[in-house]
Protein backbone atom coordinates (compact mmCIF):
# COMPACT_ATOMS: atom_id res chain seq x y z
CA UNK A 1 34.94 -2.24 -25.86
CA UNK A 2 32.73 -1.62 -23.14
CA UNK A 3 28.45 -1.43 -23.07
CA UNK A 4 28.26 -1.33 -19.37
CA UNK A 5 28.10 2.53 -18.32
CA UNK A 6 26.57 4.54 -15.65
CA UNK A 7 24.34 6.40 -17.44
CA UNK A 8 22.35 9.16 -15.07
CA UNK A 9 18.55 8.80 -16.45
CA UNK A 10 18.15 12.27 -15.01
CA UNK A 11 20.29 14.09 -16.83
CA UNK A 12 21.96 12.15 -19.63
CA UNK A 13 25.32 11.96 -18.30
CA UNK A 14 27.55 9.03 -18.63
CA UNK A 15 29.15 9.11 -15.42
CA UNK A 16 31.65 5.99 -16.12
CA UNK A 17 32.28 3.13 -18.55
CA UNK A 18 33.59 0.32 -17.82
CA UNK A 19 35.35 -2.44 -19.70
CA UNK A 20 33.57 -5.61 -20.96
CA UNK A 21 35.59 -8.95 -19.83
CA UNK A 22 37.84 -10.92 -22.00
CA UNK A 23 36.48 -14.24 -22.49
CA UNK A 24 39.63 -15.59 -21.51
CA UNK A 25 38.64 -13.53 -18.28
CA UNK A 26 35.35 -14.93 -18.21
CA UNK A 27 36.72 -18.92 -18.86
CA UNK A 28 38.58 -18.02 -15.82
CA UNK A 29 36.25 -16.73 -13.62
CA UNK A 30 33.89 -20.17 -14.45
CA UNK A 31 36.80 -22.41 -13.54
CA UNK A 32 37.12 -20.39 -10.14
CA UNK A 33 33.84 -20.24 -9.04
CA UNK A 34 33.73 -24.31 -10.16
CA UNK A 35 37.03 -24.76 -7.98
CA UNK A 36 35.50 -22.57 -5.18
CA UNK A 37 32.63 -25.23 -5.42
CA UNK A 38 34.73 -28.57 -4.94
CA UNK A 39 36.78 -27.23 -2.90
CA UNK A 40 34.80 -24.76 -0.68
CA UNK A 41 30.90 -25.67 -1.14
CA UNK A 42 31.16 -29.36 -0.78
CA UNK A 43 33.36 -29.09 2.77
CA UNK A 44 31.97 -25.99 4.35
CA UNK A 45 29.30 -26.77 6.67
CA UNK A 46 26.08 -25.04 6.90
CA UNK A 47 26.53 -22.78 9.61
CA UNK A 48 29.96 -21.65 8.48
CA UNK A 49 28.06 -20.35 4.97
CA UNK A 50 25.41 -19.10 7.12
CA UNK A 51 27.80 -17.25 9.13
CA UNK A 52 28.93 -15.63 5.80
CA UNK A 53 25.59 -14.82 4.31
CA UNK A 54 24.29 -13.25 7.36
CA UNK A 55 27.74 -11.20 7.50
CA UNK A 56 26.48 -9.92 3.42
CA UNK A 57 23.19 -8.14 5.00
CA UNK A 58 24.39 -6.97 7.84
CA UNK A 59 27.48 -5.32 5.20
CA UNK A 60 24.08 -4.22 3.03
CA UNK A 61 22.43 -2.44 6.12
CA UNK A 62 25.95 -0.47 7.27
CA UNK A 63 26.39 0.94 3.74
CA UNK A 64 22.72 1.61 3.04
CA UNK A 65 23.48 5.13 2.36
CA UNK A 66 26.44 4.50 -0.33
CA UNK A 67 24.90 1.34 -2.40
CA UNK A 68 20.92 3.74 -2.51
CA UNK A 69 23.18 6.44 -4.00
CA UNK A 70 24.58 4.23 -6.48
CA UNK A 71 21.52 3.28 -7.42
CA UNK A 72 19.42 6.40 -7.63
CA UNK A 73 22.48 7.68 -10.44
CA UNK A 74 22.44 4.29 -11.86
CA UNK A 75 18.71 3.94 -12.62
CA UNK A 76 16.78 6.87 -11.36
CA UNK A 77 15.22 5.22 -8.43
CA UNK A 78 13.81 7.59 -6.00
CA UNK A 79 16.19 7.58 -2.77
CA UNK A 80 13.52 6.87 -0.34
CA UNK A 81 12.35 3.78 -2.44
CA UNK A 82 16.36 2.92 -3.02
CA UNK A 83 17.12 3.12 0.69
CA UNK A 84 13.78 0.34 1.36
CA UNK A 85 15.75 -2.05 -1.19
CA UNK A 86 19.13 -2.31 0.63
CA UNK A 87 17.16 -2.54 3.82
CA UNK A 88 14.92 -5.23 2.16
CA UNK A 89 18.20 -7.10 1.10
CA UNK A 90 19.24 -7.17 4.15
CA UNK A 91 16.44 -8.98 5.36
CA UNK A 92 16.71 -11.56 2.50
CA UNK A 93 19.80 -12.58 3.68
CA UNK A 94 19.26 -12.85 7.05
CA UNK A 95 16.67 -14.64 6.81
CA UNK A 96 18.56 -17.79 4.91
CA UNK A 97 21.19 -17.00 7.50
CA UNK A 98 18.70 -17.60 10.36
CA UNK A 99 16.60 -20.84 8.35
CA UNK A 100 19.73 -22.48 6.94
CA UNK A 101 20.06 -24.97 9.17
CA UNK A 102 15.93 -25.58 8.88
CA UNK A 103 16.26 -25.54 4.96
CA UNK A 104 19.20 -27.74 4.34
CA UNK A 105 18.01 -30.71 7.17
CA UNK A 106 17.57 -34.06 6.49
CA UNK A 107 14.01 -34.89 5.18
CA UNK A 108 12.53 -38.42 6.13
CA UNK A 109 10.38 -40.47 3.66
CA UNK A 110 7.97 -42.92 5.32
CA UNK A 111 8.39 -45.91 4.20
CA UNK A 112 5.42 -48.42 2.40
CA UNK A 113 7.04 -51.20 3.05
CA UNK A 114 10.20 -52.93 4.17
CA UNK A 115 12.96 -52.21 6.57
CA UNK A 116 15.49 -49.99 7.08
CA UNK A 117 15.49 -45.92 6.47
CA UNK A 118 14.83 -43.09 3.61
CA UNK A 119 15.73 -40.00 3.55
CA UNK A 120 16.31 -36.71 1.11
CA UNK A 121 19.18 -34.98 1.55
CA UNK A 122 20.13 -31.77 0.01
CA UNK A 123 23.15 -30.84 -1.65
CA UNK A 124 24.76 -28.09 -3.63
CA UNK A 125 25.03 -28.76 -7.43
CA UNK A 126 27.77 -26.75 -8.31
CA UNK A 127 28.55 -23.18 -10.31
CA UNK A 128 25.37 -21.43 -11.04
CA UNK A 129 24.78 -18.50 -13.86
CA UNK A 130 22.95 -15.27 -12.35
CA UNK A 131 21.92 -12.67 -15.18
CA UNK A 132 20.21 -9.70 -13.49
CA UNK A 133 17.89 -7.09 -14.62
CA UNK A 134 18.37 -3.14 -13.71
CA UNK A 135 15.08 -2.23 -11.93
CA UNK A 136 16.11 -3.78 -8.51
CA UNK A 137 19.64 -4.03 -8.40
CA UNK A 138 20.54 -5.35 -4.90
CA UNK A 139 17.05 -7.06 -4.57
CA UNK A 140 17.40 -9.07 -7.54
CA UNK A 141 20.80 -10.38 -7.18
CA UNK A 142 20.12 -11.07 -3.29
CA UNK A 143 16.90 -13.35 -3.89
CA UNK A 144 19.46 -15.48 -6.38
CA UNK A 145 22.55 -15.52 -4.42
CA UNK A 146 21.17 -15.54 -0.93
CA UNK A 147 19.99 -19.37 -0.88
CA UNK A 148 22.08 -20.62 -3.27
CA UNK A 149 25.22 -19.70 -1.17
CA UNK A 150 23.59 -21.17 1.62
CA UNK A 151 23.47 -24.30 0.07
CA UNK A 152 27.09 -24.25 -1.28
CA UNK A 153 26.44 -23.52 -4.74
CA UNK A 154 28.82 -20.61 -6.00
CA UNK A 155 27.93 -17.75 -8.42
CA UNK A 156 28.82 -16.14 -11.23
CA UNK A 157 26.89 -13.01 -11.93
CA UNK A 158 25.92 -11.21 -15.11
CA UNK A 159 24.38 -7.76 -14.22
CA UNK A 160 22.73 -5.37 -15.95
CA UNK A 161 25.05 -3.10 -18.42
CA UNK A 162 23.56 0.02 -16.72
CA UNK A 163 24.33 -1.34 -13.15
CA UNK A 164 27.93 -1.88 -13.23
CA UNK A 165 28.58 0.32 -10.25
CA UNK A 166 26.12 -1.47 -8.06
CA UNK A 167 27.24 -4.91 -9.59
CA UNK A 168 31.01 -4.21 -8.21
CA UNK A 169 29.80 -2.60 -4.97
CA UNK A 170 28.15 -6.05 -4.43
CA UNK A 171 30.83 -8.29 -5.40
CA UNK A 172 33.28 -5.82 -3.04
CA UNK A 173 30.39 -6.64 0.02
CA UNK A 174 30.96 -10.61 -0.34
CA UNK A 175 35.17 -10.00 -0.55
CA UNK A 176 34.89 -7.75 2.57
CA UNK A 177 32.00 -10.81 4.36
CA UNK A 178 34.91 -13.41 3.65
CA UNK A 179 33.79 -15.57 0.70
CA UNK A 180 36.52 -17.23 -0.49
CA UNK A 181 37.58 -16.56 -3.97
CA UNK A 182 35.27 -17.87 -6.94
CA UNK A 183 32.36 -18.16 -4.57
CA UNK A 184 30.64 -14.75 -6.16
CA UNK A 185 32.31 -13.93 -9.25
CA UNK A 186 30.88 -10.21 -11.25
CA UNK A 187 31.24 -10.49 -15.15
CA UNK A 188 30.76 -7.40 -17.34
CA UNK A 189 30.19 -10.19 -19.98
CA UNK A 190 28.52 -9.25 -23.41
CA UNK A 191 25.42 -11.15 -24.37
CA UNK A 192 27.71 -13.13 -26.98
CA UNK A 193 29.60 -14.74 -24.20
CA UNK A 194 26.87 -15.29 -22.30
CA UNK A 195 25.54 -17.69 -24.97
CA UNK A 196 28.61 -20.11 -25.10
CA UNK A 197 29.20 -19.66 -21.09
CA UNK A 198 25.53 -21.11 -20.54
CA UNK A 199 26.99 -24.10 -23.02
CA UNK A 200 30.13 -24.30 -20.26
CA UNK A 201 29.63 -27.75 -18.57
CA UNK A 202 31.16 -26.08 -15.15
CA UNK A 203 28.03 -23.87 -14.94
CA UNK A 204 25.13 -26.02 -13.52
CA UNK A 205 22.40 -24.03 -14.04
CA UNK A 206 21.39 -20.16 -14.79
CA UNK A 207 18.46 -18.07 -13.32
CA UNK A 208 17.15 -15.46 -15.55
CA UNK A 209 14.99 -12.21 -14.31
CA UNK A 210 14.70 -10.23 -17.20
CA UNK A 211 12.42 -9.98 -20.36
CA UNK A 212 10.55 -12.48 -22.19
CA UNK A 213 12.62 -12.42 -24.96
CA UNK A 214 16.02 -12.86 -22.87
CA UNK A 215 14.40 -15.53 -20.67
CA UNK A 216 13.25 -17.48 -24.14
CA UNK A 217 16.82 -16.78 -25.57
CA UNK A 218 18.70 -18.19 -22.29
CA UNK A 219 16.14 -21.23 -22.07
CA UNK A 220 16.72 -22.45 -25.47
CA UNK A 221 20.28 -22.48 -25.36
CA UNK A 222 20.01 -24.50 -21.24
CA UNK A 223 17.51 -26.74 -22.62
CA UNK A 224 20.37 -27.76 -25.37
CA UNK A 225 22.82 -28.03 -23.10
CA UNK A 226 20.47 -29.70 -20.72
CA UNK A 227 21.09 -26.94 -17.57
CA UNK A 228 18.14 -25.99 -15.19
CA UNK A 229 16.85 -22.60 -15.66
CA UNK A 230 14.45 -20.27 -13.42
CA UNK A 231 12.67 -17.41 -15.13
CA UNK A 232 11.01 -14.78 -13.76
CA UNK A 233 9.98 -12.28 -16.63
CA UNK A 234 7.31 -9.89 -17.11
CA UNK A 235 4.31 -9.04 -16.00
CA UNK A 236 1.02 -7.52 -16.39
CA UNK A 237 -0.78 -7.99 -13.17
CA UNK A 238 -4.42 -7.39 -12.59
CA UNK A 239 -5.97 -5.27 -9.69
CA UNK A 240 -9.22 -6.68 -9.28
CA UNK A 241 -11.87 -4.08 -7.43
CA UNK A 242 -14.89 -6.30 -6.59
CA UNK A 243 -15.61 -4.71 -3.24
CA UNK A 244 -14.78 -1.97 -0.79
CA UNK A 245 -15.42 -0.03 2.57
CA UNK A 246 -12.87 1.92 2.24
CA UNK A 247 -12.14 3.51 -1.47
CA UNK A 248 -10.14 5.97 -0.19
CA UNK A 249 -7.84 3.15 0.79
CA UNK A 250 -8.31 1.31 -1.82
CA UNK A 251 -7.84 3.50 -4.51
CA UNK A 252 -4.19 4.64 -2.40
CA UNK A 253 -3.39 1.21 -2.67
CA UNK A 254 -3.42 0.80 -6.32
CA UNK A 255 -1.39 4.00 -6.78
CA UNK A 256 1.39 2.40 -4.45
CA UNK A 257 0.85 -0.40 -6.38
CA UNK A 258 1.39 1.04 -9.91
CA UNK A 259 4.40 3.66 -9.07
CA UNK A 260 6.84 1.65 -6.74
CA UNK A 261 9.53 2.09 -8.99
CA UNK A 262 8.05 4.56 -11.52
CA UNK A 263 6.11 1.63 -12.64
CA UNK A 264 9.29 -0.42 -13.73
CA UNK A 265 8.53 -3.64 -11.52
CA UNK A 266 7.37 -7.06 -13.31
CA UNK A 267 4.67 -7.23 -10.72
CA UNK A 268 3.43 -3.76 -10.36
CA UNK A 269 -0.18 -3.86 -10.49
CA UNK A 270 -0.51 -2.74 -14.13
CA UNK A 271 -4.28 -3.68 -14.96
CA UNK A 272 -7.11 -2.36 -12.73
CA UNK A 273 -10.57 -4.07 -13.40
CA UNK A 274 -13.15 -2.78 -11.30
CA UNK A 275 -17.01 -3.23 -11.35
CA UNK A 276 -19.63 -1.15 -12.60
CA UNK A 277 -20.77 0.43 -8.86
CA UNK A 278 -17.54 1.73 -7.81
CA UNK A 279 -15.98 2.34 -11.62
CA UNK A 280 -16.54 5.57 -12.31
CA UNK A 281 -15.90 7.07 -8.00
CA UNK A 282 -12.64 4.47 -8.58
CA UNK A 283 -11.83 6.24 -11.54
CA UNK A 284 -11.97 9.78 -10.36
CA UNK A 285 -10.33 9.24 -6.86
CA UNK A 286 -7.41 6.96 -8.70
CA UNK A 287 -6.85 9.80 -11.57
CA UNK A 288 -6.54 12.52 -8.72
CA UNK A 289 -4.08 10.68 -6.78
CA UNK A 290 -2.18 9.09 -9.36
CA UNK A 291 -1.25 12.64 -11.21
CA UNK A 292 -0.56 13.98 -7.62
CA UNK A 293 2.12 11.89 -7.07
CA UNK A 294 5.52 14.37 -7.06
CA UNK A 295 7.77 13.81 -9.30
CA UNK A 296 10.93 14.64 -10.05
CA UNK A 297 15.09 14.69 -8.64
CA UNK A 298 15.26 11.14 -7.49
CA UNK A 299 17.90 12.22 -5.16
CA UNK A 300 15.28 14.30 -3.25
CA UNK A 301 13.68 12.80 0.01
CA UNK A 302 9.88 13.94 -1.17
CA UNK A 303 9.94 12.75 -4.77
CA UNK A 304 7.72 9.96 -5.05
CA UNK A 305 8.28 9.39 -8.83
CA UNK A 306 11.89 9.68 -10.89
CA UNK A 307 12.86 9.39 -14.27
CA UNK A 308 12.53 6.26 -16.14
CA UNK A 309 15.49 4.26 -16.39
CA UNK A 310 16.94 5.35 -19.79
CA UNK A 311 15.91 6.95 -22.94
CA UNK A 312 15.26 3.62 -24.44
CA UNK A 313 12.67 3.01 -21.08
CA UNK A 314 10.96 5.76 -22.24
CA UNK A 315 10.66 5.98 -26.06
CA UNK A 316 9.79 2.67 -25.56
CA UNK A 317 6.81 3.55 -23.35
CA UNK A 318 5.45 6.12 -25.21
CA UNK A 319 5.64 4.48 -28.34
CA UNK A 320 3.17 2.24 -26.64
CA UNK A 321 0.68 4.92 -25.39
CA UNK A 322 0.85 6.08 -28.78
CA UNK A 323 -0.27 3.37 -30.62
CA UNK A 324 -2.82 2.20 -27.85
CA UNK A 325 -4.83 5.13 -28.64
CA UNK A 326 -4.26 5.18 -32.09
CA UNK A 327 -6.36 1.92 -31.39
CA UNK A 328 -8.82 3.56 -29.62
CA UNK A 329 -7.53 4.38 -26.25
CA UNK A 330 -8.80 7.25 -23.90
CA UNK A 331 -5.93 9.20 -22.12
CA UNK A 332 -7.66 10.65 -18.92
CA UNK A 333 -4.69 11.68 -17.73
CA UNK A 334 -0.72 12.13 -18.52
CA UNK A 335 0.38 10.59 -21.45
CA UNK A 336 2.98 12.90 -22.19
CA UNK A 337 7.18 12.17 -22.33
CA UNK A 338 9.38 14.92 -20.55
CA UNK A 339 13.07 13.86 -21.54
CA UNK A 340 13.11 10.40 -19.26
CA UNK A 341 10.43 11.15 -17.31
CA UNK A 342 6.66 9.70 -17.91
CA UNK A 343 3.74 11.47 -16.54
CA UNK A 344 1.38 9.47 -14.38
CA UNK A 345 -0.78 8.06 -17.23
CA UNK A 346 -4.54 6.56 -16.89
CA UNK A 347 -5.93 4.90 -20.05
CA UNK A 348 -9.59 3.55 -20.06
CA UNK A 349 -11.96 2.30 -23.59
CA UNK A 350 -9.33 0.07 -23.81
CA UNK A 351 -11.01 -2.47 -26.80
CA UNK A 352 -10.55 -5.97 -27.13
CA UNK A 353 -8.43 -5.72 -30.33
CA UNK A 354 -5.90 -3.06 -28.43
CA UNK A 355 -2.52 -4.74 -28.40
CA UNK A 356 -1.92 -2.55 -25.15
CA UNK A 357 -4.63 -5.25 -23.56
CA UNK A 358 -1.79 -8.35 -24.06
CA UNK A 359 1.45 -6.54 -23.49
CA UNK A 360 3.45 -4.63 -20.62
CA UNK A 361 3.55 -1.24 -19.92
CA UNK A 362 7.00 -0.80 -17.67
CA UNK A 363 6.61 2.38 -16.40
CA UNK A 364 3.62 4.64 -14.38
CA UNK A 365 0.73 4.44 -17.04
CA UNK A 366 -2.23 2.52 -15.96
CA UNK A 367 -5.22 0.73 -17.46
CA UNK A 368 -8.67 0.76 -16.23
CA UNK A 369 -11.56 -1.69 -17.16
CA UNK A 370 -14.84 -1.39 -16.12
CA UNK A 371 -16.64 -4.92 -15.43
CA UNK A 372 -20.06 -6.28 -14.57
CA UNK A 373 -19.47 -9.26 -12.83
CA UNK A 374 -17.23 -11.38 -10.65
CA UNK A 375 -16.81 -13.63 -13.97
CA UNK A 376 -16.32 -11.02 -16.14
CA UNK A 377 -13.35 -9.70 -13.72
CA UNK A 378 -11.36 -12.85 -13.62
CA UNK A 379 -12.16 -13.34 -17.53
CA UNK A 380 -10.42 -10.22 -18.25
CA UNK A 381 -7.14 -10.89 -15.69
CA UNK A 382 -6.68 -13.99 -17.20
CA UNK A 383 -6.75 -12.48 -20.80
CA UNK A 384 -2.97 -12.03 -20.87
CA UNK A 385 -0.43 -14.40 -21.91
CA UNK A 386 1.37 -12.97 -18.40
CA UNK A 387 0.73 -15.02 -15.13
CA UNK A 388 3.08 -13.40 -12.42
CA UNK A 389 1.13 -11.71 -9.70
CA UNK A 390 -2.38 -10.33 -8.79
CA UNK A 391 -4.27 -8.42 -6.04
CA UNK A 392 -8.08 -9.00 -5.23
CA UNK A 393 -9.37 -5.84 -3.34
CA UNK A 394 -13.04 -7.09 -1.83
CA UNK A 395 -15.29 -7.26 1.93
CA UNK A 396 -16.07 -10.71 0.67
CA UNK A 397 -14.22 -13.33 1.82
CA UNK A 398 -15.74 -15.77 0.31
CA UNK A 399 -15.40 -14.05 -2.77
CA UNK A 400 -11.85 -13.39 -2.22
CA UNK A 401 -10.95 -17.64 -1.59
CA UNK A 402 -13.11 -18.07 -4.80
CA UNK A 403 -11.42 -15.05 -7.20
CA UNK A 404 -8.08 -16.42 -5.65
CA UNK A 405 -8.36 -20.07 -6.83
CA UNK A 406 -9.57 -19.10 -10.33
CA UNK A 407 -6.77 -16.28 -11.18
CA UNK A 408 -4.25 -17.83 -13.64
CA UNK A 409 -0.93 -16.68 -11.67
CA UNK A 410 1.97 -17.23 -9.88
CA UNK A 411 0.61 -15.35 -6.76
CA UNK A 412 -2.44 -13.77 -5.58
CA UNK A 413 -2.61 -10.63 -2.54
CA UNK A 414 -5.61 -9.96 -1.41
CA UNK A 415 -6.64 -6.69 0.18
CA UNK A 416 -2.93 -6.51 0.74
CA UNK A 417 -0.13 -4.33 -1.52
CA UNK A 418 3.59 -4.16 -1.03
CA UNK A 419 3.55 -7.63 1.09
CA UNK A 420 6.55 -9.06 -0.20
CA UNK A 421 8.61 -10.47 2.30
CA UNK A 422 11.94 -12.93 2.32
CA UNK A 423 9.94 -16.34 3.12
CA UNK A 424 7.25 -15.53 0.65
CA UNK A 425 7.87 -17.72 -2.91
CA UNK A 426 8.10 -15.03 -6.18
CA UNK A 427 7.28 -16.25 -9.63
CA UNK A 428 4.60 -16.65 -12.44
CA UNK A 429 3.20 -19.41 -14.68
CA UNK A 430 2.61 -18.64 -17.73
CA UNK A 431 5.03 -16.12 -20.08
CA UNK A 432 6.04 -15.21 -16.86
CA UNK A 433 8.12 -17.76 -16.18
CA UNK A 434 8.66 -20.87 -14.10
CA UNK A 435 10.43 -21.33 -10.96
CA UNK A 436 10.42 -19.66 -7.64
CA UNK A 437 12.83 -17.17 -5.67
CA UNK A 438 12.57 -16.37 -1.77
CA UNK A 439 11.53 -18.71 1.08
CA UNK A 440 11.35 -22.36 1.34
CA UNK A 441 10.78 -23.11 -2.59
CA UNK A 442 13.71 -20.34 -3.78
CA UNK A 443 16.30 -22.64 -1.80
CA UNK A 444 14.65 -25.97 -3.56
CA UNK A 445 15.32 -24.95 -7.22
CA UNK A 446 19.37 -25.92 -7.28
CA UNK A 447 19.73 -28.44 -4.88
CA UNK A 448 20.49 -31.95 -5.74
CA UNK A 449 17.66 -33.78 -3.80
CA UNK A 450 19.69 -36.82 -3.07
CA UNK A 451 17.78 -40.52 -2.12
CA UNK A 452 19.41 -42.09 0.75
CA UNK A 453 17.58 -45.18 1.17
CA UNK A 454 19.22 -47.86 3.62
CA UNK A 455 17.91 -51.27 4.47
């Protein structure tokens, strides 16, 4: 049986299947990334995992070319855009190669009262579940495995059934960087093994990027078996327009912001709220550029915009359109489904009563509200039952620390899009998730934070 294929979202084609694992396999591959743990995680020091993590980027970086290809046939992701994530990875793991030391030190604890000494020490916990989505194939699984290998915690990863090429092209990287066995193991499992593996006592803990529904299907069955979990899930960010010099800038800042990925990224700005004075110049600059975007063969240098992921990406999404205006929607622009592509989309007279208002739209269509007021704007981005990220576009910076503190989210930019970077913390609040990836707080979240107090 297999239900991980290479499926080419441009054309249809299934390029190659590939076999599910046994679950004999998969008992198998737990017990050797738990023996890779005890035997390799506890002993190595931190510079000799360093050593090895930094070797994974640099391996990223020299086969750029090869692992965007993969990619782009995999999931339709424009080459230009596929080519930024490898390089991106790379940077991930470098940087936990070049802070491991830094992360993993020794962290006093004044004492109140007595003699002696405290300290926290950090220490790996043991085999950790990775289940990864398809929209950023190297990104996602680098932000998971980069700090938890620096730590000494090994990995067992569950990709994405439409990224199996990618998934082994990964797991070949950390062979060739000289990870011992069991320290990344790749699993074509089914989501049927998945559920008893979480319940394996050799797996100490899973992180989940994916959908609400997977994260709240993976959560239940940790919390039983009383595992840590990280979730990062969806999104439906606001882009608040309170103030500009520029609009022109602005308004090509919100198109980056809504088509990185033809839309398919949990914090794509997805929302744009924007007051009454600059609405209706927003509106017309935004619909121009956003329907000039070109789109088409992902495997082309200029296209800016692919196909969506799969057919089920984008029945999905228009199914959605659909029934928003059935509600009462305006489409301004797009709307329409060519095959697996998605025109550019702009929907406005959006109504309170719209489900489109509290759910996700994964893929280039994007709402626009017109506001009167500062506490109108924030009202209406923290209307959805997502909390991941944000962006606050305003000459006020006053206004800016003020809309910052009061947006329900994991993570606010202001005046700032496509500012992710490796030491910068990822995740939501809210049906978004809990937890963080990247920087300081990513390498915190499966650590055994260990008292050492001596008199």
């Amino acid at each position: 049986m297999s239900i991980y294929a290479v499926v080419d979202p441009q054309t249809g084609e299934t390029v190659r299947a590939y076999p599910t694992i046994g679950d004999e396999e998969l008992r198998a591959a737990i017990g050797r990334a738990d023996e890779a743990h005890r035997r390799w995680g506890t002993s190595s020091s931190v510079a000799e995992r360093a050593a090895l993590v930094r070797r994974v980027g640099e391996l990223h970086v020299e086969q750029r070319e090869q692992l965007a290809t993969i990619i782009v046939r995999e999931m339709g992701k424009p080459v230009v855009q596929a080519l930024g994530e490898v390089d991106f990875v790379g940077s991930i793991y470098e940087f936990y190669a070049d802070n491991a030391e830094a992360l993993m030190a020794d962290e006093p604890i004044e004492l109140l009262g007595g003699e002696g000494t405290a300290i926290v020490r950090r220490s790996s916990v043991g085999a950790l579940l990775g289940i990864m989505p398809w929209n950023y194939p190297y990104y996602q699984v680098a932000r998971f495995a980069a700090p938890n290998l620096i730590i000494g915690n090994t990995i067992v990863l569950k990709h994405a059934p439409q990224c199996p090429e990618s998934a082994a092209a990964i797991a070949s990287i950390f062979a060739e960087a000289g990870f011992p066995d069991g320290a990344y193991e790749n699993v074509y499992a089914t989501n049927e093994q998945i559920e008893w593996a979480i319940a394996d006592p050799r797996l100490r803990g899973v992180s989940v990027t994916g959908s609400e529904r997977a994260g709240a299907a993976v959560a239940q069955i940790a919390g039983r078996n009383l595992k840590k979990v990280v979730l990062e899930l969806g999104g439906s960010d606001p882009f608040i327009v309170l103030g500009s010099d520029d609009l022109d800038k602005t308004v090509e800042a919100a198109v980056a912001a809504r088509l990185e990925n033809a839309g398919q990224a949990c914090n794509a700005a997805k929302r744009f709220i924007v007051v009454d004075e600059l609405y209706e110049p927003f509106l017309e600059k935004f619909t121009a550029a956003i329907t000039a975007a070109k789109t088409g063969d992902p495997n082309l240098p200029q296209t800016e915009l692919g196909p969506l992921s799969s057919s089920t990406a984008a029945a999905r999404l228009e199914e959605q359109v659909r029934r928003a205006v059935a509600q009462g929607a305006t489409v301004r622009a797009g709307g329409t489904r060519h095959g697996n592509f998605f025109e550019p989309t702009v929907l406005t007279d959006i109504g309170p009563d719209n489900d489109v208002r509290r759910e996700e739209l994964f893929g280039p269509v994007a709402q626009l509200y017109r506001v009167s007021s500062e506490d109108e704007a924030v009202a209406l981005a923290n209307e959805t039952p997502y909390g991941l990220g944000s962006y606050v576009m305003t000459t006020d910076a006053e206004q800016a620390a003020r809309v910052a503190d009061r947006i329900d989210a994991g993570m606010v930019y202001v005046n700032i899009v496509g500012a992710d970077s490796a030491e910068l913390p990822f995740g939501g609040t809210k049906r978004s998730g809990f937890g963080r990836e990247l920087g300081r707080y990513g390498a915190d979240e499966f650590v055994n934070k260990k008292l050492i107090r001596t008199g």
